[in-house]
PDB file of N, CA and C in Angstrom:
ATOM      1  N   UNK A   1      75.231 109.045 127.582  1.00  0.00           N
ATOM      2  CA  UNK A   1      74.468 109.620 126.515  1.00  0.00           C
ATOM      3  C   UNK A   1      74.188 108.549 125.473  1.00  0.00           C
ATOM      4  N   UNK A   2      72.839 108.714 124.740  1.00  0.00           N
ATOM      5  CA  UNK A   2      72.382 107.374 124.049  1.00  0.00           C
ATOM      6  C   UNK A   2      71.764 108.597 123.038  1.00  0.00           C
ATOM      7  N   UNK A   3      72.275 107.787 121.687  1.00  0.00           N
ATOM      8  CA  UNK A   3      71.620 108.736 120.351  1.00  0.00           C
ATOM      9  C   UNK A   3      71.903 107.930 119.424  1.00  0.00           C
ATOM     10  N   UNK A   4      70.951 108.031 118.540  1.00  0.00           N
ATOM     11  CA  UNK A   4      71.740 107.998 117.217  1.00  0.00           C
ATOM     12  C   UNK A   4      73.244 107.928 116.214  1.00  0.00           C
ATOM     13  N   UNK A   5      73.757 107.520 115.981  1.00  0.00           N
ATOM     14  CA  UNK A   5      74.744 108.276 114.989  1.00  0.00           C
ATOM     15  C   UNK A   5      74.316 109.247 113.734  1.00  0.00           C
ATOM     16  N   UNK A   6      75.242 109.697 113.906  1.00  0.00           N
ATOM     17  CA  UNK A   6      75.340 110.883 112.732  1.00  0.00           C
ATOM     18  C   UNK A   6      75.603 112.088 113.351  1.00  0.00           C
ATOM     19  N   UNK A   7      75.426 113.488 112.169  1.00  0.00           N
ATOM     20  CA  UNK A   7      75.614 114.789 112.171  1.00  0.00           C
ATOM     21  C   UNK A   7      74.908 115.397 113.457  1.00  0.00           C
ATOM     22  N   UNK A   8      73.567 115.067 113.989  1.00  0.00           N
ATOM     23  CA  UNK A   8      72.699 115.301 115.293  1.00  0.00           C
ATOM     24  C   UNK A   8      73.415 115.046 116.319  1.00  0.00           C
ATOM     25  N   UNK A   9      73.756 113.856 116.278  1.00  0.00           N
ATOM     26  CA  UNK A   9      74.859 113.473 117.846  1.00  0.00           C
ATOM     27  C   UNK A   9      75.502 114.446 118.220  1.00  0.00           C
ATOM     28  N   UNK A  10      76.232 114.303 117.287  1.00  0.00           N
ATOM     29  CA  UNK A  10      77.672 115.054 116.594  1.00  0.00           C
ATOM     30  C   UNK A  10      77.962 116.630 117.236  1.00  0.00           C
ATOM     31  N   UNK A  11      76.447 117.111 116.805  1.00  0.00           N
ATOM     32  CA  UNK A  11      76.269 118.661 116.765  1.00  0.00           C
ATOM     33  C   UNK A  11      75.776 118.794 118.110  1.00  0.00           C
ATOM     34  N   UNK A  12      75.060 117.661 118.836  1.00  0.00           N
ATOM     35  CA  UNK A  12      74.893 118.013 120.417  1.00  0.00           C
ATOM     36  C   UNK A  12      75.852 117.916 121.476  1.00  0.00           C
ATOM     37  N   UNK A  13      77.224 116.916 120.939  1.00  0.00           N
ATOM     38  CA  UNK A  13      78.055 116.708 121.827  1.00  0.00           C
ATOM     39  C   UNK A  13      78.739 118.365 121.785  1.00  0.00           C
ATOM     40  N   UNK A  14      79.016 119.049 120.513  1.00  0.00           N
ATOM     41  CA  UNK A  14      79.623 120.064 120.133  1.00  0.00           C
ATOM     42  C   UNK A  14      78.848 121.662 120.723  1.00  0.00           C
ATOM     43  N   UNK A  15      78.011 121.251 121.053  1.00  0.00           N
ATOM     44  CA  UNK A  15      76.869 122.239 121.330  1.00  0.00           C
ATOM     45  C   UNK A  15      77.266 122.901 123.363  1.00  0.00           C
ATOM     46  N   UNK A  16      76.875 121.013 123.688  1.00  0.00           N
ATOM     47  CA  UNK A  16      77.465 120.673 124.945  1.00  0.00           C
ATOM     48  C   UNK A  16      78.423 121.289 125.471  1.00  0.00           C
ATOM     49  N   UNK A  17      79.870 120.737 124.662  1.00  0.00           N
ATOM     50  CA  UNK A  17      81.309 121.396 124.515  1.00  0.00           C
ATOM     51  C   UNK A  17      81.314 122.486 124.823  1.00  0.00           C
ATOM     52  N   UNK A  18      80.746 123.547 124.050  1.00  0.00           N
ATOM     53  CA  UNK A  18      80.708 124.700 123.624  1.00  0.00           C
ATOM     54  C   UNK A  18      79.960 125.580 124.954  1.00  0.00           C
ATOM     55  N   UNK A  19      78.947 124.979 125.608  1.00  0.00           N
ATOM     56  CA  UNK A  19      78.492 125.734 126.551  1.00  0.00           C
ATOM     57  C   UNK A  19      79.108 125.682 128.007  1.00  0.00           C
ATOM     58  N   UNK A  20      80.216 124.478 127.774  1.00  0.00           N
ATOM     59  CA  UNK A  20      80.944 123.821 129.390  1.00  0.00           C
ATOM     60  C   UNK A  20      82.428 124.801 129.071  1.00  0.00           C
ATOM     61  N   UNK A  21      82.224 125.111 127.632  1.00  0.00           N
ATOM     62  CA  UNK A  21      83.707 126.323 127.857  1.00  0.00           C
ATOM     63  C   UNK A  21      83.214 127.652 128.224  1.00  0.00           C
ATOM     64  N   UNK A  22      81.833 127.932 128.137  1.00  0.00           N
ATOM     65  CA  UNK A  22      81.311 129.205 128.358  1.00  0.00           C
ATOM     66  C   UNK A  22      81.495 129.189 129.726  1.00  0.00           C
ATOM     67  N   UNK A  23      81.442 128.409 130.504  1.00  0.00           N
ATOM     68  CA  UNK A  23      81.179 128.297 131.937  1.00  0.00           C
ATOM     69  C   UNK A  23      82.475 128.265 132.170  1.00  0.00           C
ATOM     70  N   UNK A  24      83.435 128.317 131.786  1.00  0.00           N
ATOM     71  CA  UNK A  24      85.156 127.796 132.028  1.00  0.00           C
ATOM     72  C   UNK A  24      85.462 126.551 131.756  1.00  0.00           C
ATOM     73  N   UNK A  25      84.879 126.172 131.755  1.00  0.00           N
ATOM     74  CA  UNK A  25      85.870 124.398 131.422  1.00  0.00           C
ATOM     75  C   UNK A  25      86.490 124.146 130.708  1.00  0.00           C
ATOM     76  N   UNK A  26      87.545 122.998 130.576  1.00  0.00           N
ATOM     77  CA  UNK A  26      88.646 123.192 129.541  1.00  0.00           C
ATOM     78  C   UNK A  26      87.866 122.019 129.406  1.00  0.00           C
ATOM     79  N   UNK A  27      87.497 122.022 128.062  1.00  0.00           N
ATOM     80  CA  UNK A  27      87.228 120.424 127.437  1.00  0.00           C
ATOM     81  C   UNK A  27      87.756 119.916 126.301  1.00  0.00           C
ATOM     82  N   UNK A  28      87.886 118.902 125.580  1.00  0.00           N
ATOM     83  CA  UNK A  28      88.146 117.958 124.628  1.00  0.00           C
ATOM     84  C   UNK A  28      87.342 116.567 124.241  1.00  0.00           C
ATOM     85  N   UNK A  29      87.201 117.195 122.490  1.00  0.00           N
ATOM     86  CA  UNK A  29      86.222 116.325 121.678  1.00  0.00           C
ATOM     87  C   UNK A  29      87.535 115.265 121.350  1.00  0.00           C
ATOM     88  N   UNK A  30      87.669 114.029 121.522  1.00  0.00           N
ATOM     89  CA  UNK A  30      88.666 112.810 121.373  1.00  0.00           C
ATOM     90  C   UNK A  30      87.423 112.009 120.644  1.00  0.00           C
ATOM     91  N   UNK A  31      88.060 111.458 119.247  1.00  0.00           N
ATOM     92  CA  UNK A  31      87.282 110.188 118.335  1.00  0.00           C
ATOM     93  C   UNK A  31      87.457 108.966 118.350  1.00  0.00           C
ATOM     94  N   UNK A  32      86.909 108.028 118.802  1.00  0.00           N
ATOM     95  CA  UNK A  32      87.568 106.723 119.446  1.00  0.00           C
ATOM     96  C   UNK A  32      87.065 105.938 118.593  1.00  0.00           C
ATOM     97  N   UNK A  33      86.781 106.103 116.769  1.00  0.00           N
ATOM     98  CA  UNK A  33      86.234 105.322 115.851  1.00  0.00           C
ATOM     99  C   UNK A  33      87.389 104.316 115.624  1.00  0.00           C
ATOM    100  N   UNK A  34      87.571 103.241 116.088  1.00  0.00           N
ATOM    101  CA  UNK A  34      88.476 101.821 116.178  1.00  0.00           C
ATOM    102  C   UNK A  34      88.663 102.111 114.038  1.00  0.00           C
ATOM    103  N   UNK A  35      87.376 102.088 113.761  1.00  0.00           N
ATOM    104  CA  UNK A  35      87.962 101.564 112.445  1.00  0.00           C
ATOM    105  C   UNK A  35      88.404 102.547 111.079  1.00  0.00           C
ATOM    106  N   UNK A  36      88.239 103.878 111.598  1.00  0.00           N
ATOM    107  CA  UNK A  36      89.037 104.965 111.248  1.00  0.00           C
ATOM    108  C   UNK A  36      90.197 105.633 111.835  1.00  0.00           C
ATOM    109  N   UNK A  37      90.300 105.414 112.925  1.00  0.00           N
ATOM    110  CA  UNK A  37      91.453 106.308 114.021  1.00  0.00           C
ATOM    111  C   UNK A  37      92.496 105.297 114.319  1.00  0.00           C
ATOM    112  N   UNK A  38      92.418 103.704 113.857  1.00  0.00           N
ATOM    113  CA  UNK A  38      93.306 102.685 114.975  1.00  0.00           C
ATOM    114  C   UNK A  38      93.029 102.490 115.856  1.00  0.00           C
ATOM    115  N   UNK A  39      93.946 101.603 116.484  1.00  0.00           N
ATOM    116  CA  UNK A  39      94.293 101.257 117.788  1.00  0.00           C
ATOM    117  C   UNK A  39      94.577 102.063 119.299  1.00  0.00           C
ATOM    118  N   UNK A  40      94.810 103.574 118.892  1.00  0.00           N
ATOM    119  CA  UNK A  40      95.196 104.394 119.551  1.00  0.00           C
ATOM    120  C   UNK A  40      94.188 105.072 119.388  1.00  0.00           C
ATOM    121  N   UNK A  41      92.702 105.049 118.982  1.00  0.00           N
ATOM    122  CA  UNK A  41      91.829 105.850 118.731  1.00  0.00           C
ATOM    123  C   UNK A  41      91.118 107.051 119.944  1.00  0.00           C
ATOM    124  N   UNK A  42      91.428 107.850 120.281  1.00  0.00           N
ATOM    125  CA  UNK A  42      90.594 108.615 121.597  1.00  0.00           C
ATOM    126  C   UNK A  42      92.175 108.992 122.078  1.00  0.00           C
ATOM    127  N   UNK A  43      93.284 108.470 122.437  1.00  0.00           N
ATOM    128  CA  UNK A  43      94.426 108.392 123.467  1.00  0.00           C
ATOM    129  C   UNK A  43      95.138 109.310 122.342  1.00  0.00           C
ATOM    130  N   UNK A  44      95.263 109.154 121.147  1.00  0.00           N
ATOM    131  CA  UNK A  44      96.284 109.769 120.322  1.00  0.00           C
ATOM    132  C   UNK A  44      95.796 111.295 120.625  1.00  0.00           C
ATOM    133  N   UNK A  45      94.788 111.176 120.871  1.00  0.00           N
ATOM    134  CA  UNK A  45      94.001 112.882 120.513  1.00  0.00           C
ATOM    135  C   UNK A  45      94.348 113.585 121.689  1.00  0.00           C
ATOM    136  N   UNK A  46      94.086 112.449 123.001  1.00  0.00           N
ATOM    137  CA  UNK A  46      94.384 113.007 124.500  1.00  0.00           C
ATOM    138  C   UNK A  46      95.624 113.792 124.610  1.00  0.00           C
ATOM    139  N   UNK A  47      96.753 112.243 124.168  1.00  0.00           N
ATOM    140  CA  UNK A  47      98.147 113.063 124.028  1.00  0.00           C
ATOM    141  C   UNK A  47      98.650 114.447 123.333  1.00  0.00           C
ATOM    142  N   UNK A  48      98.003 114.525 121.980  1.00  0.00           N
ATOM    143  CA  UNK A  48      98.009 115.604 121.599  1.00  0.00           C
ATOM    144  C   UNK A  48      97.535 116.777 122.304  1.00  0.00           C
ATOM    145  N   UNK A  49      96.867 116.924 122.281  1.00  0.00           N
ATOM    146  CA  UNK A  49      96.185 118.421 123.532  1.00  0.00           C
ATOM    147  C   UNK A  49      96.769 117.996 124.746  1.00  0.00           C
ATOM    148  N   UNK A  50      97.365 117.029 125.393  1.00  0.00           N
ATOM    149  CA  UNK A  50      98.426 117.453 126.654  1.00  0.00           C
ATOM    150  C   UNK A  50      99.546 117.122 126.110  1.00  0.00           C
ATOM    151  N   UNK A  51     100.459 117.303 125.247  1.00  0.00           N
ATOM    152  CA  UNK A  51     101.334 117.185 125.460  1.00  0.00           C
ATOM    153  C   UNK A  51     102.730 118.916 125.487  1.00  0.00           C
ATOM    154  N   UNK A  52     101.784 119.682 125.166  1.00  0.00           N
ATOM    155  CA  UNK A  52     102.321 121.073 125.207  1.00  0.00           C
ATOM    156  C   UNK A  52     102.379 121.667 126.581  1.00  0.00           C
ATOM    157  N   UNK A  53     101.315 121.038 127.503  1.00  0.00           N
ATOM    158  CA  UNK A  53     101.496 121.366 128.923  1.00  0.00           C
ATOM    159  C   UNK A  53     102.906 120.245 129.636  1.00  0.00           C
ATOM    160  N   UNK A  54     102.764 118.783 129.260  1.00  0.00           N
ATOM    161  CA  UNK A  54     103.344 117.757 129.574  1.00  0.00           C
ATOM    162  C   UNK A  54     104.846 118.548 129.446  1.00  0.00           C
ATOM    163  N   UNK A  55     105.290 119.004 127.795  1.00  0.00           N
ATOM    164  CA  UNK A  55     106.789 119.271 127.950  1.00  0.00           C
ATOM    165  C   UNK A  55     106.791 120.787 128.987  1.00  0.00           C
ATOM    166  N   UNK A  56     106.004 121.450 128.756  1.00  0.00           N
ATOM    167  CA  UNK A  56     106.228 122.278 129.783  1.00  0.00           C
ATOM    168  C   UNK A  56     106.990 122.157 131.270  1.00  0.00           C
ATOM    169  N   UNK A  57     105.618 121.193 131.513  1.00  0.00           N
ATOM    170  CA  UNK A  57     106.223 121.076 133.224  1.00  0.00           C
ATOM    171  C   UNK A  57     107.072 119.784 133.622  1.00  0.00           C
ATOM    172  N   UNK A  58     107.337 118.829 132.294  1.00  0.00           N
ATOM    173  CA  UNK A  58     108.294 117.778 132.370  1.00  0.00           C
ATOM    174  C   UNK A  58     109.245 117.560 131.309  1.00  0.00           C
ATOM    175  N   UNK A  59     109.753 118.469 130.546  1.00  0.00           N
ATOM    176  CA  UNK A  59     110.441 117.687 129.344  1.00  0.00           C
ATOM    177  C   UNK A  59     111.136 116.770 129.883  1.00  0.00           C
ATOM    178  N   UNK A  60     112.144 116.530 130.531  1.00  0.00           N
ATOM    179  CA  UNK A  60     112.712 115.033 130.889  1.00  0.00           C
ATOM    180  C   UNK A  60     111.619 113.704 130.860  1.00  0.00           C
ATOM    181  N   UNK A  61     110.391 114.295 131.350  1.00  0.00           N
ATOM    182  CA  UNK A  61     109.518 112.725 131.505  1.00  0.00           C
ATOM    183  C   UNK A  61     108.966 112.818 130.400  1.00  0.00           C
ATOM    184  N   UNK A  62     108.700 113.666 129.054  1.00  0.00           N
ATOM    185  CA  UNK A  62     108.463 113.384 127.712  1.00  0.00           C
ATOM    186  C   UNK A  62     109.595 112.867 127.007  1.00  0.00           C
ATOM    187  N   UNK A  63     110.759 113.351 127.452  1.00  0.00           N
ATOM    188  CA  UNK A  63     112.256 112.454 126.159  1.00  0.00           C
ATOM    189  C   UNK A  63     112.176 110.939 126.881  1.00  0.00           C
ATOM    190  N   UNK A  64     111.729 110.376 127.957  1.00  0.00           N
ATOM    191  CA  UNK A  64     111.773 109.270 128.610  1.00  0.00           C
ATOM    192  C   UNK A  64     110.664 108.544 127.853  1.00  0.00           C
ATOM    193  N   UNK A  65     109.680 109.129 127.809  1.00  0.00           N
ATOM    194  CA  UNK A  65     108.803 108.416 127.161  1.00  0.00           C
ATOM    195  C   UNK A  65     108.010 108.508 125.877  1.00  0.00           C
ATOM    196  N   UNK A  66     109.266 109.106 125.113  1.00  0.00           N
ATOM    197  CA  UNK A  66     109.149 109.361 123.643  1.00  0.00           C
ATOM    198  C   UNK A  66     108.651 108.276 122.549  1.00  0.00           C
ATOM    199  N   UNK A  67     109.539 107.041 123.081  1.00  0.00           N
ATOM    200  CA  UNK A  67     109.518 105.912 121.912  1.00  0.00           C
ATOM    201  C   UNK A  67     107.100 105.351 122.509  1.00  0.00           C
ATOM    202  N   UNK A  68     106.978 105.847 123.232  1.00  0.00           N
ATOM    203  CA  UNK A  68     105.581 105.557 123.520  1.00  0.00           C
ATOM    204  C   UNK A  68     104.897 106.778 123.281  1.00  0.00           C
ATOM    205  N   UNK A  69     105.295 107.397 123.260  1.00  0.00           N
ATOM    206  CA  UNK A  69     104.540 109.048 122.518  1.00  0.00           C
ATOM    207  C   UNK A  69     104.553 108.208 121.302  1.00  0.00           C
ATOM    208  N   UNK A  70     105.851 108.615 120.387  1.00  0.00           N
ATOM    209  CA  UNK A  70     105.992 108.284 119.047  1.00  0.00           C
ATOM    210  C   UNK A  70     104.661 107.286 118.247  1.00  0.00           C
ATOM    211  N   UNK A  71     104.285 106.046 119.132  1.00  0.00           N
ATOM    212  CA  UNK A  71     103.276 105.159 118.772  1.00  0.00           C
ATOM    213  C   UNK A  71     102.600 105.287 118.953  1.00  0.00           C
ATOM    214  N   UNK A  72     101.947 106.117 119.891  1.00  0.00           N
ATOM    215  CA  UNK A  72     100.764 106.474 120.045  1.00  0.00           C
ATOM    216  C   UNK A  72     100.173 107.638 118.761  1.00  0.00           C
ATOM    217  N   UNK A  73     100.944 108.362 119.035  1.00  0.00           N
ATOM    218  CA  UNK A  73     100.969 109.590 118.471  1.00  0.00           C
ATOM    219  C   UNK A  73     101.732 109.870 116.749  1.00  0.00           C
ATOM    220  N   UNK A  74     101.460 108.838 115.488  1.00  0.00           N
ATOM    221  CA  UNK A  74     102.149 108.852 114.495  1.00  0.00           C
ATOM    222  C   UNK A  74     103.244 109.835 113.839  1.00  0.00           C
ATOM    223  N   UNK A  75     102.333 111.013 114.136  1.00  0.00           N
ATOM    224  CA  UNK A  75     103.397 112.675 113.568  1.00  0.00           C
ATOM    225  C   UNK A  75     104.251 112.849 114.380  1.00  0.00           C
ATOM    226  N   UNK A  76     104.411 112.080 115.509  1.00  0.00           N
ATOM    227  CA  UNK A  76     105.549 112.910 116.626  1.00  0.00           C
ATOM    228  C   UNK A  76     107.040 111.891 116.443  1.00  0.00           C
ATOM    229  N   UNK A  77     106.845 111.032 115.335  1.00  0.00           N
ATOM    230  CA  UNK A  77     107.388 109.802 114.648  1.00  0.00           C
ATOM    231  C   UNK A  77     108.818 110.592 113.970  1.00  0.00           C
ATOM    232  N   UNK A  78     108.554 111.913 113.369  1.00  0.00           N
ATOM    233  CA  UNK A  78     109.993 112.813 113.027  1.00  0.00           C
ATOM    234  C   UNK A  78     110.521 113.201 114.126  1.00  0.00           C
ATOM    235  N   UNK A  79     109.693 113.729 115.051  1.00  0.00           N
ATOM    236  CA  UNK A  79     110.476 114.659 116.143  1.00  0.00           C
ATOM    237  C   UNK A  79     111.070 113.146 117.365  1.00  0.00           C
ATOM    238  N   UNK A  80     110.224 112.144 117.426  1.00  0.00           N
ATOM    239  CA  UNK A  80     111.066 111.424 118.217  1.00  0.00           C
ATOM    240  C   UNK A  80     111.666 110.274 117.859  1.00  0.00           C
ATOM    241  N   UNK A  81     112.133 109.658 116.713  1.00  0.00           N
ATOM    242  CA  UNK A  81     112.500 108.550 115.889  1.00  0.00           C
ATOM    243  C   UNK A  81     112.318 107.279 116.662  1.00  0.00           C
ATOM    244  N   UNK A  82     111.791 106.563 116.167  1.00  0.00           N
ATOM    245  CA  UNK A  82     111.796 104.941 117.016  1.00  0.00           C
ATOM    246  C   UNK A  82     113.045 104.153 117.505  1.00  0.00           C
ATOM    247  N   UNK A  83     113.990 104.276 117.934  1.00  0.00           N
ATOM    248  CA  UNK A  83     115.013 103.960 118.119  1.00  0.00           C
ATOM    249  C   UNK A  83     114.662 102.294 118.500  1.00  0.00           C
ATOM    250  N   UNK A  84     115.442 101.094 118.335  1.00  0.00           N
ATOM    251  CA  UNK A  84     115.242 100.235 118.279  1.00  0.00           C
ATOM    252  C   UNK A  84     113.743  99.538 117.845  1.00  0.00           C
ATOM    253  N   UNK A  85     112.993  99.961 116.971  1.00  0.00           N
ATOM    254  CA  UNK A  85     111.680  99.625 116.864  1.00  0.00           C
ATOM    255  C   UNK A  85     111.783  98.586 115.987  1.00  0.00           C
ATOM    256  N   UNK A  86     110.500  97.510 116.280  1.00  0.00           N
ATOM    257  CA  UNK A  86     110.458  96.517 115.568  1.00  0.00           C
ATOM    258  C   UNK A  86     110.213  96.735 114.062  1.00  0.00           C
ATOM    259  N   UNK A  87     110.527  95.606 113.229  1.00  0.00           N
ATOM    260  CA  UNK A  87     110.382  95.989 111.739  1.00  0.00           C
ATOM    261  C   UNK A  87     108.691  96.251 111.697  1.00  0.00           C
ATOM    262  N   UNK A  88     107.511  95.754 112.168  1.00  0.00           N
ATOM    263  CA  UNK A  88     106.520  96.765 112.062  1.00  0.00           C
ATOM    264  C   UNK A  88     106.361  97.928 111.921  1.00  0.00           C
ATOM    265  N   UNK A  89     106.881  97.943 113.522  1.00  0.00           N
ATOM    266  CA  UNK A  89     107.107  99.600 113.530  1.00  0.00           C
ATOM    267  C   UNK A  89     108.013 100.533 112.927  1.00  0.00           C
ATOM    268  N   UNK A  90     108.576 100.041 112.603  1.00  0.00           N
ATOM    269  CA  UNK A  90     109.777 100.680 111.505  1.00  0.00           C
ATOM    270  C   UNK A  90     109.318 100.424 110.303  1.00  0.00           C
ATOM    271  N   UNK A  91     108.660 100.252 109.824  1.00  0.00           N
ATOM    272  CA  UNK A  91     107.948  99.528 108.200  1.00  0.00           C
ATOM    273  C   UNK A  91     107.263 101.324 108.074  1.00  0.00           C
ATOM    274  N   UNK A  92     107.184 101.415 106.601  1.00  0.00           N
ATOM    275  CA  UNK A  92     105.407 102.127 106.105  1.00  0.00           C
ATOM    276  C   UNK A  92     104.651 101.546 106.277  1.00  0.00           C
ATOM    277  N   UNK A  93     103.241 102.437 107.074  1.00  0.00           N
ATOM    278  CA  UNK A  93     102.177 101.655 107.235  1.00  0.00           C
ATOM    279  C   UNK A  93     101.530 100.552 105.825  1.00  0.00           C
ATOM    280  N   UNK A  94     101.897 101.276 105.047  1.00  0.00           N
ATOM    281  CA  UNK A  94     101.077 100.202 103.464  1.00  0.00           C
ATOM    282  C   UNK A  94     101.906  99.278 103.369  1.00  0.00           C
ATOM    283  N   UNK A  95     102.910  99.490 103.845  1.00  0.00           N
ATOM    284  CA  UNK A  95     104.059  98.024 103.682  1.00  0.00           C
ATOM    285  C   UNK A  95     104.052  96.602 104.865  1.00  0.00           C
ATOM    286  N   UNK A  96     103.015  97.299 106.205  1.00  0.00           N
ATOM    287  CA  UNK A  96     102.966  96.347 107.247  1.00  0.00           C
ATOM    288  C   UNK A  96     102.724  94.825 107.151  1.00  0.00           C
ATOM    289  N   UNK A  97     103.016  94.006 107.202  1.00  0.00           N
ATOM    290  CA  UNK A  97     102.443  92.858 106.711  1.00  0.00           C
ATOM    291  C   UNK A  97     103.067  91.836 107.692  1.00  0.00           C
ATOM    292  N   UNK A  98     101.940  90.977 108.247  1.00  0.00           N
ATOM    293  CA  UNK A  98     103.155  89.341 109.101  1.00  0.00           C
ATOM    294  C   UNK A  98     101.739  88.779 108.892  1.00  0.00           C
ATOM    295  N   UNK A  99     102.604  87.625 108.192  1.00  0.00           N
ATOM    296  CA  UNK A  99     102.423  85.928 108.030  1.00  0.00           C
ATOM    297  C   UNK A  99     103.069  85.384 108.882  1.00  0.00           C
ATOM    298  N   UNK A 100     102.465  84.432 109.257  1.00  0.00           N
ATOM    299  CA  UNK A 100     102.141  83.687 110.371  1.00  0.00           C
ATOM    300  C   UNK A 100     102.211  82.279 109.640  1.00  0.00           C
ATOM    301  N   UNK A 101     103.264  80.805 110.308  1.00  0.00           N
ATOM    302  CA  UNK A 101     103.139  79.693 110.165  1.00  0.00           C
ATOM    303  C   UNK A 101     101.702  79.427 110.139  1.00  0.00           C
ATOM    304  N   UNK A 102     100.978  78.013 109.363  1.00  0.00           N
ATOM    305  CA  UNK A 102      99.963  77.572 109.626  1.00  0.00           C
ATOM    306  C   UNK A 102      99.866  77.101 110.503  1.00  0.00           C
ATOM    307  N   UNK A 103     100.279  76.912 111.509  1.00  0.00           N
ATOM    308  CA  UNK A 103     100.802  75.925 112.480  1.00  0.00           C
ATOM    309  C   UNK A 103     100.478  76.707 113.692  1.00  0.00           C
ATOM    310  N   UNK A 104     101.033  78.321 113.660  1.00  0.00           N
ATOM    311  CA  UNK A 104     100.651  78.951 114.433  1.00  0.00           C
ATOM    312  C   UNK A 104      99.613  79.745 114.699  1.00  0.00           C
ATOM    313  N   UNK A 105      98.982  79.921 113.198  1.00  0.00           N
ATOM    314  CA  UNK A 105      97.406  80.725 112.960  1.00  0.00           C
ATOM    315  C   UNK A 105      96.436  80.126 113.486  1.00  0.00           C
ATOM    316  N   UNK A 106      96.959  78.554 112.981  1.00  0.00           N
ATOM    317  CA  UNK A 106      95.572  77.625 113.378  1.00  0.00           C
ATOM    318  C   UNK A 106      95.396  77.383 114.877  1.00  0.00           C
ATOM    319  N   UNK A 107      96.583  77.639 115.533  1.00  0.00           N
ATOM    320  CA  UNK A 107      96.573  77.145 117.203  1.00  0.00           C
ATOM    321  C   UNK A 107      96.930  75.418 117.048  1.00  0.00           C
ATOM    322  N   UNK A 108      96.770  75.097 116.087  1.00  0.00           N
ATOM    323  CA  UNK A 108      97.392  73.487 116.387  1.00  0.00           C
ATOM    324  C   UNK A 108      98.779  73.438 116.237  1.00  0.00           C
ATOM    325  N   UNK A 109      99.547  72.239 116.526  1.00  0.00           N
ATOM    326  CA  UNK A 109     100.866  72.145 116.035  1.00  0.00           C
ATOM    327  C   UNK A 109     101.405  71.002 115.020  1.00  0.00           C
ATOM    328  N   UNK A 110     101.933  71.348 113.908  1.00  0.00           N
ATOM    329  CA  UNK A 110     102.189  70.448 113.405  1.00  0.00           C
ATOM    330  C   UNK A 110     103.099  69.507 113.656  1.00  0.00           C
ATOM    331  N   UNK A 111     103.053  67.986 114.170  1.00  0.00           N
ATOM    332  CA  UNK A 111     103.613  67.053 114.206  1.00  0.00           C
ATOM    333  C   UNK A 111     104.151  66.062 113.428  1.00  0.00           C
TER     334      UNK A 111
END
């Protein structure tokens, strides 16, 4: 699909949606805007809408793969704590911060 951005897109993808559930389909609108959503942009959303079926028919393979829920998925950050997580990931996001040697930013080495 090729459009525009904006509210038009927007309202045809939703339109779309809306007529593929009339027919039965189970669908999902996922936002994969990199520079509003992160790094996890589209996948966080996936996980969310499966993950109520996921513990259903696996809770063992969701507590296994909690500490990767958890990052993907920010809110699930109370219910599954980061256990050994790096100080990034263990930081507040407003507090994230790494500096980097010049040495190593630049790709040269200082001699």
């Amino acid at each position: 699909m090729e459009g525009s951005r904006g509210p038009g897109r927007q309202r045809w993808i939703e339109d779309l949606l809306a007529k593929a559930r009339e027919d039965g389909a189970e669908t999902l609108l996922v936002s994969c805007f990199l520079e509003t959503h992160g790094a996890w942009a589209g996948v966080a959303d996936l996980f969310r809408a499966l993950l109520p079926s996921m513990e259903a028919a696996d809770p063992a393979l969701v507590r296994r793969h909690s500490y990767a829920l958890a990052l993907t998925v920010p809110e699930l950050r109370s219910r599954f704590p980061l256990k050994d997580a790096s100080l990034t990931d263990s930081s507040p996001v407003k507090e994230r911060v790494r500096s980097y040697p010049v040495d190593r930013a630049s790709g040269s080495s200082m001699v």
